[in-house]
Protein backbone atom coordinates (compact mmCIF):
# COMPACT_ATOMS: atom_id res chain seq x y z
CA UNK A 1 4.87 26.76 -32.45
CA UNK A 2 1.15 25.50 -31.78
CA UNK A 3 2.60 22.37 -30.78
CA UNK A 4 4.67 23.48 -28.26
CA UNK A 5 2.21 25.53 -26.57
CA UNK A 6 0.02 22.75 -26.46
CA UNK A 7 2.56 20.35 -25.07
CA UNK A 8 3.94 23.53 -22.28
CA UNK A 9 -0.28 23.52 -21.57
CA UNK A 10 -0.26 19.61 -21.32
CA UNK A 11 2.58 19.30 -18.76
CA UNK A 12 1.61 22.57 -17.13
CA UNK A 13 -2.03 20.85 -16.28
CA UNK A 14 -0.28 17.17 -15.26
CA UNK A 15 2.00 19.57 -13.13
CA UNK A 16 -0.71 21.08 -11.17
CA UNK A 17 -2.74 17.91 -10.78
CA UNK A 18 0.38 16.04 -9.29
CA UNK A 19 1.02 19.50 -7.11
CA UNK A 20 -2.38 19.06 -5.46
CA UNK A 21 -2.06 14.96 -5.02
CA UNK A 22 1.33 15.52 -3.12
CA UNK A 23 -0.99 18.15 -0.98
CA UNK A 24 -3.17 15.74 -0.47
CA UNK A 25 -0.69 12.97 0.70
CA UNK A 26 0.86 15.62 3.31
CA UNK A 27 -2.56 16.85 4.92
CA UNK A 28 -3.97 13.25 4.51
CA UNK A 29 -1.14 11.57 6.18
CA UNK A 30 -1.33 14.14 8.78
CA UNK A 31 -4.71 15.00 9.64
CA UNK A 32 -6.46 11.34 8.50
CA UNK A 33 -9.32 11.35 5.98
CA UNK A 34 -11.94 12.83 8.13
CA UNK A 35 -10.29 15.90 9.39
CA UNK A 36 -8.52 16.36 6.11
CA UNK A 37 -10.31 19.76 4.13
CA UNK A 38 -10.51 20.01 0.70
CA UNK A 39 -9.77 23.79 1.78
CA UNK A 40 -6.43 22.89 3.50
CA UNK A 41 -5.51 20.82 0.35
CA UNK A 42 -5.52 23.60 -1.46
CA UNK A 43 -3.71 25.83 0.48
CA UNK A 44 -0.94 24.16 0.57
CA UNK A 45 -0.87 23.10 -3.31
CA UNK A 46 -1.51 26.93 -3.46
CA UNK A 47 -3.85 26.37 -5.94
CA UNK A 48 -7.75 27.85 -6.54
CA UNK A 49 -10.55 25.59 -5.52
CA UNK A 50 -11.67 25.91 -8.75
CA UNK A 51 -9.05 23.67 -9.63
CA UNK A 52 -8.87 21.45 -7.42
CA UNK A 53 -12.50 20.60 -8.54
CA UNK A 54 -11.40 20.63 -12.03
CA UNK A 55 -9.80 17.19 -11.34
CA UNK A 56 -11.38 15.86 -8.34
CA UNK A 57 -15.41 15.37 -7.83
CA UNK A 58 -14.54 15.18 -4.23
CA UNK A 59 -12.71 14.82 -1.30
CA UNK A 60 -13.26 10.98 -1.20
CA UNK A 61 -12.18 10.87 -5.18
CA UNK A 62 -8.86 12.51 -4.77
CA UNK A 63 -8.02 10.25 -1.55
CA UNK A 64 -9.23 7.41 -3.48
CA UNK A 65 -6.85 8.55 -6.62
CA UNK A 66 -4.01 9.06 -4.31
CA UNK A 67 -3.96 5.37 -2.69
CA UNK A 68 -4.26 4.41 -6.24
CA UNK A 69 -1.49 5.85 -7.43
CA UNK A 70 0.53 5.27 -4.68
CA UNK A 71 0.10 1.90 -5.05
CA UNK A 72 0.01 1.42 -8.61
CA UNK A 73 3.90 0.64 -9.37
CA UNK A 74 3.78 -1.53 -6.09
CA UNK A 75 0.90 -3.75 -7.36
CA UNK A 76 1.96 -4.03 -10.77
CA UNK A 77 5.63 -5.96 -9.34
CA UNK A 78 3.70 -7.76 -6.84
CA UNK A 79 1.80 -9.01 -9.85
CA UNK A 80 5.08 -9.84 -11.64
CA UNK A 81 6.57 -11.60 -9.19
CA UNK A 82 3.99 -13.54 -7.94
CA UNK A 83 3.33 -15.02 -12.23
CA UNK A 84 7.26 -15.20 -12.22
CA UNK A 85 9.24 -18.49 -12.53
CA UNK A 86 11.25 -18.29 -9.44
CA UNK A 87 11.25 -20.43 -6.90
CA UNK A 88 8.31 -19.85 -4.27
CA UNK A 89 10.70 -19.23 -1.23
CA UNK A 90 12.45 -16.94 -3.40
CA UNK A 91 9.00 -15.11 -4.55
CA UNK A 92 7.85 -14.68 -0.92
CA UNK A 93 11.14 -13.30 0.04
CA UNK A 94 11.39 -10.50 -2.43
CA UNK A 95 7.50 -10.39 -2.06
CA UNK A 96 8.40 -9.44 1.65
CA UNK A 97 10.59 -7.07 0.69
CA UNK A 98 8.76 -5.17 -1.50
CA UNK A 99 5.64 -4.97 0.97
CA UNK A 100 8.40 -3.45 3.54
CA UNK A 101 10.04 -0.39 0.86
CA UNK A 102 6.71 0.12 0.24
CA UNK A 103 4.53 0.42 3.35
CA UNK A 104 7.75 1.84 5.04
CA UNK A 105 7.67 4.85 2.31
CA UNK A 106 3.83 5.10 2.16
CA UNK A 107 3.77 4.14 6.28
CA UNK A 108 1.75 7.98 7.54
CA UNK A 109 -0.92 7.25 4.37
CA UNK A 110 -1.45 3.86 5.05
CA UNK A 111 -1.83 4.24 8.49
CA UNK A 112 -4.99 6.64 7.96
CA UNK A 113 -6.40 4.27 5.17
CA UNK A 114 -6.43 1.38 7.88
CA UNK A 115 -7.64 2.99 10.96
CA UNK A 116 -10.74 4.45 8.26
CA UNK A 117 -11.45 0.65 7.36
CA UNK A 118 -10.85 -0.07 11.23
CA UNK A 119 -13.08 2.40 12.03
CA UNK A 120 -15.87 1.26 9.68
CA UNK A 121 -15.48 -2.33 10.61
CA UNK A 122 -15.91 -1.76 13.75
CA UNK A 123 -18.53 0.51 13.76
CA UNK A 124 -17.38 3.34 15.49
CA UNK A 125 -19.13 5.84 13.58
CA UNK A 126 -16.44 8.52 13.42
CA UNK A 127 -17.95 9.79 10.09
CA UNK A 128 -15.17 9.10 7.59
CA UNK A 129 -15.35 6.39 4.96
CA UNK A 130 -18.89 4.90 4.20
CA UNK A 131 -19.83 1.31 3.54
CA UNK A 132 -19.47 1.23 0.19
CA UNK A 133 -16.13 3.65 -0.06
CA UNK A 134 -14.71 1.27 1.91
CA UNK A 135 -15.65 -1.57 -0.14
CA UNK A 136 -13.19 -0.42 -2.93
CA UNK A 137 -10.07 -0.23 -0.77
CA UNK A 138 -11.05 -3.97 0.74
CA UNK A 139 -11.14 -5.11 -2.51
CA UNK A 140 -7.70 -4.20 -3.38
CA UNK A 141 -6.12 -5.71 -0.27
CA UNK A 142 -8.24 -9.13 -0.97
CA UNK A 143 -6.13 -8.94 -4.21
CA UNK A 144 -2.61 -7.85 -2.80
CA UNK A 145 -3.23 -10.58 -0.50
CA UNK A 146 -4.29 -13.02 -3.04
CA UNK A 147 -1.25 -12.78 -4.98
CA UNK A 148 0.85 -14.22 -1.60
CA UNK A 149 -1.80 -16.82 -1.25
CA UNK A 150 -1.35 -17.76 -5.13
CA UNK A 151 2.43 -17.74 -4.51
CA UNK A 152 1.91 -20.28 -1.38
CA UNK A 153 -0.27 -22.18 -3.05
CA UNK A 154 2.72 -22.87 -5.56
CA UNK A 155 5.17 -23.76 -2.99
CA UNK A 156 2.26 -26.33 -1.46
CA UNK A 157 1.85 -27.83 -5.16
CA UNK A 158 5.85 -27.90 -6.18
CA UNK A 159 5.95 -29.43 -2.55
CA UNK A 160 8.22 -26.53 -0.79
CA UNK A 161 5.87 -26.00 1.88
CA UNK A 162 3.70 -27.97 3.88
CA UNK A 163 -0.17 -28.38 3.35
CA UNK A 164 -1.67 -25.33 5.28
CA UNK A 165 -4.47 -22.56 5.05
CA UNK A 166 -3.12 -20.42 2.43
CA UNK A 167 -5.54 -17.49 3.18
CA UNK A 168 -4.69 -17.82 6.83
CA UNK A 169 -1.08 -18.04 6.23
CA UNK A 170 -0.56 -15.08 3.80
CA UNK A 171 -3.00 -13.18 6.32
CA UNK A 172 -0.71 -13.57 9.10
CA UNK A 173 2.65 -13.10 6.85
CA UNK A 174 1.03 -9.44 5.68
CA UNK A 175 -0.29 -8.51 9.25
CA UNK A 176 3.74 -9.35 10.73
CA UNK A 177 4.86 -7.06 8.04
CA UNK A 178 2.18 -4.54 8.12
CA UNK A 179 2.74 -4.02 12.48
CA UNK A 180 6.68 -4.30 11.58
CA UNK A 181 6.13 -1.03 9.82
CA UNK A 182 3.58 0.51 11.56
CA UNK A 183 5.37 0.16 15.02
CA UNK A 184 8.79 1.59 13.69
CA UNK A 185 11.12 -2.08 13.97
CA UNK A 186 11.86 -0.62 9.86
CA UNK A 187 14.03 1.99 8.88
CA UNK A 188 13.78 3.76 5.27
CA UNK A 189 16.85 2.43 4.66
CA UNK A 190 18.03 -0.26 2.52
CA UNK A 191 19.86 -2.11 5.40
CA UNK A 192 17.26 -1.82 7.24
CA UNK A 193 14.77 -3.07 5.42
CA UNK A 194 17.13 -6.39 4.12
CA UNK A 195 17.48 -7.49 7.70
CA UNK A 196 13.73 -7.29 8.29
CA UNK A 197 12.82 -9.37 5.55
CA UNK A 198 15.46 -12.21 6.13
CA UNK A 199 13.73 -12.23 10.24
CA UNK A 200 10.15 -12.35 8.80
CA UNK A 201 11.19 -14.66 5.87
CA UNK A 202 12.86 -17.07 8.48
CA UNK A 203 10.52 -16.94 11.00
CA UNK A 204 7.52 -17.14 8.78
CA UNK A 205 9.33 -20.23 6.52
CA UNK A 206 10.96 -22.21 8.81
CA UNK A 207 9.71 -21.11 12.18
CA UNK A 208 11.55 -20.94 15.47
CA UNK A 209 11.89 -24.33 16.25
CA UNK A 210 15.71 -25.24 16.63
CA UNK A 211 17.55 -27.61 14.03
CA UNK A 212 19.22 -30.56 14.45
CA UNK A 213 22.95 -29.39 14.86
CA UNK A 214 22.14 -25.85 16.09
């Protein structure tokens, strides 16, 4: 009986902490990070504030846990495709992919987290994300990005692709998919999504030079 109770308790609390992070996504995603309240949050998790804080330090912790999570099932494939043994054309293709069902589900969120590093880089002042908050989400896109230079770098070695500026290249490849998204040429539909990565997979591999024969 004690056991049960604890477990009902257990999945009652990871219940209420994943009610307020799917808050947080909607009023996030909507509002961006500065105008977001912790007050709003919780209205709409219908929740007290009291336990809001009982998970979250701060506004800036829970929007930091959110991208996290968000992205944590996304980065761990990204990571297993990149080590896999395919063939690099084939890694950057479902690498492509994967980048596209992701940002295309995640689009609204994303959108705020890059116009708050924008924002910061720029220095327009607007009074969300500091220096060193930003830091943290920087570093995890130097090692999303990493992973396609790693995979280019294996297609230069293995002699697939041509010599080139792997950081430059797999910058470019995630900026065509990132404004792909962000300016609506992706559905969120599988379709969709397929025929965007075979354009940017063609385009990006073998440019738009025409063949012999074509």
């Amino acid at each position: 009986m004690g056991r049960g109770k604890e477990q009902g308790t257990a999945d009652d609390s990871r219940s209420k902490r994943q009610q307020i992070l799917d808050a947080a996504y909607v009023i996030f995603s909507r509002n961006g990070y500065y105008r977001a309240t912790v007050d709003e949050i919780i209205a709409l998790a219908e929740t007290g504030k009291g336990t809001v804080y009982n998970y979250f330090v701060n506004k800036e912790q829970l929007f930091y846990t959110l991208i996290k999570e968000r992205s944590a099932g996304f980065e761990a494939e990204l990571e297993k495709i990149a080590e896999s043994d395919a063939m690099p054309l084939d890694r950057v293709q479902t690498m492509v992919r994967l980048f596209l069902e992701f940002y295309t589900t995640n689009a609204e969120l994303w959108r705020v987290l890059m116009h708050e590093m924008r924002g910061l880089n720029c220095g327009e002042g607007h009074g969300g994300l500091t220096k060193s908050q930003s830091t943290k989400y920087q570093e995890r896109f130097k090692h999303t990005i990493g992973l396609l230079e790693k995979v280019l770098q294996d297609g230069i070695r293995q002699k697939s692709f041509r010599p080139c500026e792997v950081n430059k290249a797999a910058l470019g490849l995630f900026s065509v998919i990132i404004m792909m998204v962000f300016q609506g040429f992706v559905e969120k539909n599988p379709e969709s999504i397929e025929k965007v990565t075979r354009s940017i997979s063609d385009i990006f591999l073998y440019g738009m030079v025409r063949k012999d024969g074509e």
